[in-house]
N, C-alpha and C. Protein backbone atom coordinates (compact mmCIF):
# COMPACT_ATOMS: atom_id res chain seq x y z
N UNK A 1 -18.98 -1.97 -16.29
CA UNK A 1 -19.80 -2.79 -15.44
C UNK A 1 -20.52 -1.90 -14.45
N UNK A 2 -21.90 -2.30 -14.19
CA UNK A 2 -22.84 -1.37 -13.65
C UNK A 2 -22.81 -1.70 -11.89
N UNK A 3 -22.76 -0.88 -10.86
CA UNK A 3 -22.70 -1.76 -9.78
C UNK A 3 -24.28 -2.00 -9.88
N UNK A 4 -25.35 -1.18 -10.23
CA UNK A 4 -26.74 -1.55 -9.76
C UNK A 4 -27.17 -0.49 -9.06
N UNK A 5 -28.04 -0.45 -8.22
CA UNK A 5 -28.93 0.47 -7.29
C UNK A 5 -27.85 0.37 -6.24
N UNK A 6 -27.85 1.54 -5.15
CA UNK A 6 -27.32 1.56 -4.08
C UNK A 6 -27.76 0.58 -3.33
N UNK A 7 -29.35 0.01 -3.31
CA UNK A 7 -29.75 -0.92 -2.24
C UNK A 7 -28.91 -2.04 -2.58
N UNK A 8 -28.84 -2.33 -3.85
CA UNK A 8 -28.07 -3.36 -4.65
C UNK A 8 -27.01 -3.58 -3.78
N UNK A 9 -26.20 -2.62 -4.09
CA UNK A 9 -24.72 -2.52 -3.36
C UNK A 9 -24.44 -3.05 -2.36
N UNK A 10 -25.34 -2.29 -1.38
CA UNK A 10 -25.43 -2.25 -0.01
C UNK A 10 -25.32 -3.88 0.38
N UNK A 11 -26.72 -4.50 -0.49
CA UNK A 11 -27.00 -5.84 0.03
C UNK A 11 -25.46 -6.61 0.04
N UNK A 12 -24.42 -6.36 -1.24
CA UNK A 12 -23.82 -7.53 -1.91
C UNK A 12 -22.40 -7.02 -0.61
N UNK A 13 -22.17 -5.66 0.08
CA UNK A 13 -21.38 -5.60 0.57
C UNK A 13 -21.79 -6.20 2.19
N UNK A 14 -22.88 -6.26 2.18
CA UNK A 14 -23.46 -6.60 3.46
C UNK A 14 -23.03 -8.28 3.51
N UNK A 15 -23.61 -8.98 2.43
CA UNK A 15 -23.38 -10.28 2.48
C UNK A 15 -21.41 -10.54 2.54
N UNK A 16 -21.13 -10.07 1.66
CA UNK A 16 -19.37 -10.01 1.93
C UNK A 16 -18.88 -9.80 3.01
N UNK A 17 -19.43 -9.03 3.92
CA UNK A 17 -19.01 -8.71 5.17
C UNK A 17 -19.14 -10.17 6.39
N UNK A 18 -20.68 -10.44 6.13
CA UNK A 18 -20.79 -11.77 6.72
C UNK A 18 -20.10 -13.37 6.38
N UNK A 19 -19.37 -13.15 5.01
CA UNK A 19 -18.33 -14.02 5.15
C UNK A 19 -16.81 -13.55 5.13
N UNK A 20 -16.96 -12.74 5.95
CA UNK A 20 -15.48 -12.38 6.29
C UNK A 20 -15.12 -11.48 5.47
N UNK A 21 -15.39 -10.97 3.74
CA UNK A 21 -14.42 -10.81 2.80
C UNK A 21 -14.86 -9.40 2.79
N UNK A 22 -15.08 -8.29 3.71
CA UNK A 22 -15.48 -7.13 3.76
C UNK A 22 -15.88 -5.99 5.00
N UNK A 23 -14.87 -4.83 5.29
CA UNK A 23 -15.43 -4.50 6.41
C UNK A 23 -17.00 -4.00 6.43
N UNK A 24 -17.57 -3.93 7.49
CA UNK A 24 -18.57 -3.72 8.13
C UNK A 24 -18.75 -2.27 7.47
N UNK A 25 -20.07 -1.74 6.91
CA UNK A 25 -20.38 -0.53 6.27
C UNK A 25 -21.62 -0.35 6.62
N UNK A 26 -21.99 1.02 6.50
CA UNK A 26 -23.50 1.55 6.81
C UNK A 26 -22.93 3.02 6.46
N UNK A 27 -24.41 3.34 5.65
CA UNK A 27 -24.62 4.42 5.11
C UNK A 27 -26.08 5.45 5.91
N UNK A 28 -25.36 6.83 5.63
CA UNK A 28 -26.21 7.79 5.94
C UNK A 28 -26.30 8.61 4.67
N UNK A 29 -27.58 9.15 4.71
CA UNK A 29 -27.67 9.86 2.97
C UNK A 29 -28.49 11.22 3.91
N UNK A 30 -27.85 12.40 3.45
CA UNK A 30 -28.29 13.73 4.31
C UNK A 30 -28.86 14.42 2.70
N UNK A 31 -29.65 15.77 3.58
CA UNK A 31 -29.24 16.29 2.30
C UNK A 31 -29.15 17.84 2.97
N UNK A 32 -28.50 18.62 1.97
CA UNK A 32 -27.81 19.59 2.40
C UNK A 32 -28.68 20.94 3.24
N UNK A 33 -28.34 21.18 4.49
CA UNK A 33 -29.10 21.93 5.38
C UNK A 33 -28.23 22.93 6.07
N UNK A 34 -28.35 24.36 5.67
CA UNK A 34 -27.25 25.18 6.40
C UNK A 34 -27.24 25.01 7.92
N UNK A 35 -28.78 25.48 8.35
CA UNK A 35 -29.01 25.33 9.74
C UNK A 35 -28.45 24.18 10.42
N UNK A 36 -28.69 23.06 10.36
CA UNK A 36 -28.01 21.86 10.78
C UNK A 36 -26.32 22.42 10.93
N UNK A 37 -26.09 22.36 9.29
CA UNK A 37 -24.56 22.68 9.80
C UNK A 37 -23.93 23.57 10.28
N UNK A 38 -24.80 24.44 10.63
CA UNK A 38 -24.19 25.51 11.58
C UNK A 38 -24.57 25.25 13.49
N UNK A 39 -25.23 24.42 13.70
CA UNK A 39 -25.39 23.45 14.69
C UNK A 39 -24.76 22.51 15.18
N UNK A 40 -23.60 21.83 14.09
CA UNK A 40 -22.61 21.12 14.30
C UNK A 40 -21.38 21.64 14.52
N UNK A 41 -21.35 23.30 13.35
CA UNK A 41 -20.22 24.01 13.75
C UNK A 41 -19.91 24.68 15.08
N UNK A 42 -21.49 24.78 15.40
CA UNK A 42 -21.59 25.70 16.94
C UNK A 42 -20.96 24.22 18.13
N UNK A 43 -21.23 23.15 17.82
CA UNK A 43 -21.30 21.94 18.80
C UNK A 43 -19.31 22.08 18.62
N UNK A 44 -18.41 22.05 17.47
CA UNK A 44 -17.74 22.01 17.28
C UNK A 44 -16.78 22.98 18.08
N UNK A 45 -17.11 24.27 17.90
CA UNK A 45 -16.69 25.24 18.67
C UNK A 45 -16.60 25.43 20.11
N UNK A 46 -17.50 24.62 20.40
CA UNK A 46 -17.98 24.34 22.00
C UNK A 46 -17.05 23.47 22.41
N UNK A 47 -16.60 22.82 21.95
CA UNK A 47 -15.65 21.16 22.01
C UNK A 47 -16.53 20.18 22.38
N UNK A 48 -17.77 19.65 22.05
CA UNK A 48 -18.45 19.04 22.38
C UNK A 48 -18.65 17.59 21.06
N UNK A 49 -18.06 18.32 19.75
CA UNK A 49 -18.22 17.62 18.91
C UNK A 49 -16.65 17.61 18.34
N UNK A 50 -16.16 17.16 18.30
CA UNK A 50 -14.35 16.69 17.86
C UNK A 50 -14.04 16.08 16.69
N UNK A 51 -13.49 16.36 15.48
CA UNK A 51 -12.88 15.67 14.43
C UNK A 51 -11.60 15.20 14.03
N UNK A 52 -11.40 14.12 14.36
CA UNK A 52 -9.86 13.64 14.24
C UNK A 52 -9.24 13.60 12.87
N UNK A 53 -8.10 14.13 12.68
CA UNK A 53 -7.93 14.21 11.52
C UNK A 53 -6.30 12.97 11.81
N UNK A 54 -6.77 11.87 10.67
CA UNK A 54 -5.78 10.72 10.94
C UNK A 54 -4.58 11.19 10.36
N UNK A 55 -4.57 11.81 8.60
CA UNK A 55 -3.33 11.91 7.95
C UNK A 55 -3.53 13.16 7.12
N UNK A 56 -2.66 13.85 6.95
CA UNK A 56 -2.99 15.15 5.89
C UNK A 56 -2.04 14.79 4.62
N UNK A 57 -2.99 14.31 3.80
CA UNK A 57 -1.71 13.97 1.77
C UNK A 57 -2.40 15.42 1.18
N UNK A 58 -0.99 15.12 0.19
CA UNK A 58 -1.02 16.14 -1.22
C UNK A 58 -2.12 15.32 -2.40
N UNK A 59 -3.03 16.30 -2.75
CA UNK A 59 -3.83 15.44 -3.82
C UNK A 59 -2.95 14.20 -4.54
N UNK A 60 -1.70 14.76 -5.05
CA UNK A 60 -0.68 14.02 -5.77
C UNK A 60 -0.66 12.82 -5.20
N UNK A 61 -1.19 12.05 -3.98
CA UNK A 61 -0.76 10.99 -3.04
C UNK A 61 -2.22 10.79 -3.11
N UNK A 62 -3.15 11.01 -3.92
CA UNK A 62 -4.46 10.10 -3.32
C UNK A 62 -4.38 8.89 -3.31
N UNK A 63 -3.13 8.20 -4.32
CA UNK A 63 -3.50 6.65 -4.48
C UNK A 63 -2.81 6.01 -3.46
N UNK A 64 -2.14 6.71 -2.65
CA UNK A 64 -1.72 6.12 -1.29
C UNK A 64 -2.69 6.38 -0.48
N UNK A 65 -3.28 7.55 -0.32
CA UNK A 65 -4.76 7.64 1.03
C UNK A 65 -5.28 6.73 0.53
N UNK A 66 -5.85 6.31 -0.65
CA UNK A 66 -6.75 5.08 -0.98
C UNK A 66 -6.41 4.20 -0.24
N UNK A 67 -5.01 3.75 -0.78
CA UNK A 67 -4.31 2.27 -0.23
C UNK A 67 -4.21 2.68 1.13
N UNK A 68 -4.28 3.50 1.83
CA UNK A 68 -4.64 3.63 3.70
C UNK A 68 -5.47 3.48 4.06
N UNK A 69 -6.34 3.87 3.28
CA UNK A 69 -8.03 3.88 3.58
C UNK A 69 -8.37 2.20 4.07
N UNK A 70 -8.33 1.75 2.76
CA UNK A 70 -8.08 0.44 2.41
C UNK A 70 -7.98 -0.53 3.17
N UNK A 71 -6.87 -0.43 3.69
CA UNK A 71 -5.84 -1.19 4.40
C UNK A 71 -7.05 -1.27 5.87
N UNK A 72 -7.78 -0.42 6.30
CA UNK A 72 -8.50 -0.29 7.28
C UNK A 72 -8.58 -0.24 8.84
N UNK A 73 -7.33 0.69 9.11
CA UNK A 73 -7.00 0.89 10.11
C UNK A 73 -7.02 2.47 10.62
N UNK A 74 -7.39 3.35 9.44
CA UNK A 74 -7.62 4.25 9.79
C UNK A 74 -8.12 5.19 11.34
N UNK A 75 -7.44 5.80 11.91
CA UNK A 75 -8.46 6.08 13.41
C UNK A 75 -9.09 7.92 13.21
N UNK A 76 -9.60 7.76 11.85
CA UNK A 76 -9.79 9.03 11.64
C UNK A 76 -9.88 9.64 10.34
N UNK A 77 -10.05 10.52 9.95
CA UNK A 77 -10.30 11.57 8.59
C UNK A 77 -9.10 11.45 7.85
N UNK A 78 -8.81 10.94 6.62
CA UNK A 78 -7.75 11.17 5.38
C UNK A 78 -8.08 12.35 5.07
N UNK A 79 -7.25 13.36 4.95
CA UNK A 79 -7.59 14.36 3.93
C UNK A 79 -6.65 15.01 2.88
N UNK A 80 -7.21 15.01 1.90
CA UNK A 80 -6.38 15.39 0.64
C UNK A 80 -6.25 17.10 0.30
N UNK A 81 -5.12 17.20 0.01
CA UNK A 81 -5.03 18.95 0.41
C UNK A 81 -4.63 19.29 -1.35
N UNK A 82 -4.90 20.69 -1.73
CA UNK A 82 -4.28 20.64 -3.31
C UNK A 82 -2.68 21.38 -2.66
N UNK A 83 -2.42 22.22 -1.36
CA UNK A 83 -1.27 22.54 -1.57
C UNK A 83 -0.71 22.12 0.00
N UNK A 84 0.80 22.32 0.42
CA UNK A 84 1.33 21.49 1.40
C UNK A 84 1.42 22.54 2.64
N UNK A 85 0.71 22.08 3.69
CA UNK A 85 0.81 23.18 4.70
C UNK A 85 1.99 22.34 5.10
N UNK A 86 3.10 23.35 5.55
CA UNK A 86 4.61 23.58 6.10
C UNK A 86 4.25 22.45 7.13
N UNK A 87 3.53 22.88 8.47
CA UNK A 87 4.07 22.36 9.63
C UNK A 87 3.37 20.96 9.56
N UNK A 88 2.02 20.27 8.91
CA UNK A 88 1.25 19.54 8.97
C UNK A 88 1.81 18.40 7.96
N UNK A 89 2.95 18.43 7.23
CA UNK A 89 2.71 17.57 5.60
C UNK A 89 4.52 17.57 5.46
N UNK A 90 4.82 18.43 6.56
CA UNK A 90 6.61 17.65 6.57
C UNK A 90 6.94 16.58 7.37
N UNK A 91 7.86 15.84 6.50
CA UNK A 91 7.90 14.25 6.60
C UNK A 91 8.89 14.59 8.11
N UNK A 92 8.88 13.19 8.66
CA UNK A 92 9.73 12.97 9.92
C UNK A 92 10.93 13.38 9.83
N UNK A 93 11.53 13.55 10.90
CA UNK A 93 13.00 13.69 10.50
C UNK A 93 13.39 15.30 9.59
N UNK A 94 12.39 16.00 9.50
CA UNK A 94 12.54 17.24 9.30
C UNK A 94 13.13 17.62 8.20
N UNK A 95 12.64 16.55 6.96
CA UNK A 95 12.86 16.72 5.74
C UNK A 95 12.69 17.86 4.74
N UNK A 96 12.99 18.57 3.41
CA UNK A 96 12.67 19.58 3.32
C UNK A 96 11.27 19.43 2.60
N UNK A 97 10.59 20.58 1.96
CA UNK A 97 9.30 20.59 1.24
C UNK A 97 9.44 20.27 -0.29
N UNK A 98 7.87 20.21 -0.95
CA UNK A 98 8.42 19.88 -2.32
C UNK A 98 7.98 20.73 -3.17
N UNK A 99 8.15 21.06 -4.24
CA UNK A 99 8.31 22.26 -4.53
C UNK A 99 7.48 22.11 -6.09
């Protein structure tokens, strides 16, 4: 099944949203510019521009970031890692790693 054109999309999630059955979405379409992003990295460095990072998963767990995503409470960046940084991705309670 085809979704259609992006405008397509856009419209049918827009209308869903206005009856309740969809969060609120808006799109930005860039296209790729070093300069820019080295303008954001400089803003970044400065602390002027801040990225919250909500949860750090193992690729192996995308279908749970999905279902977080989802769920729509997110206060920030999912990010999917291919390997487990030690201090960032050990569970509570000071569980061991996985191997």
């Amino acid at each position: 099944m085809s979704a259609g054109t992006d405008e397509q999309l856009l419209d049918r999630i827009r209308a869903e949203h206005e009856q309740g059955k969809a969060p609120a979405v808006s799109f930005t379409f860039v296209q790729p510019n070093g300069q820019q992003l080295q303008q954001v990295l400089d803003l970044m460095e400065q602390g002027k521009v801040k990225l919250h990072v909500d949860k750090v998963l193992l690729l192996e767990d995308a279908l749970d970031a999905i279902k977080y995503v989802d769920y729509g409470h997110t206060v920030g960046k999912v990010i999917l890692t291919m390997k487990q940084e030690e201090e960032e991705l050990a569970p509570a309670g000071g569980g061991g790693s996985r191997s």
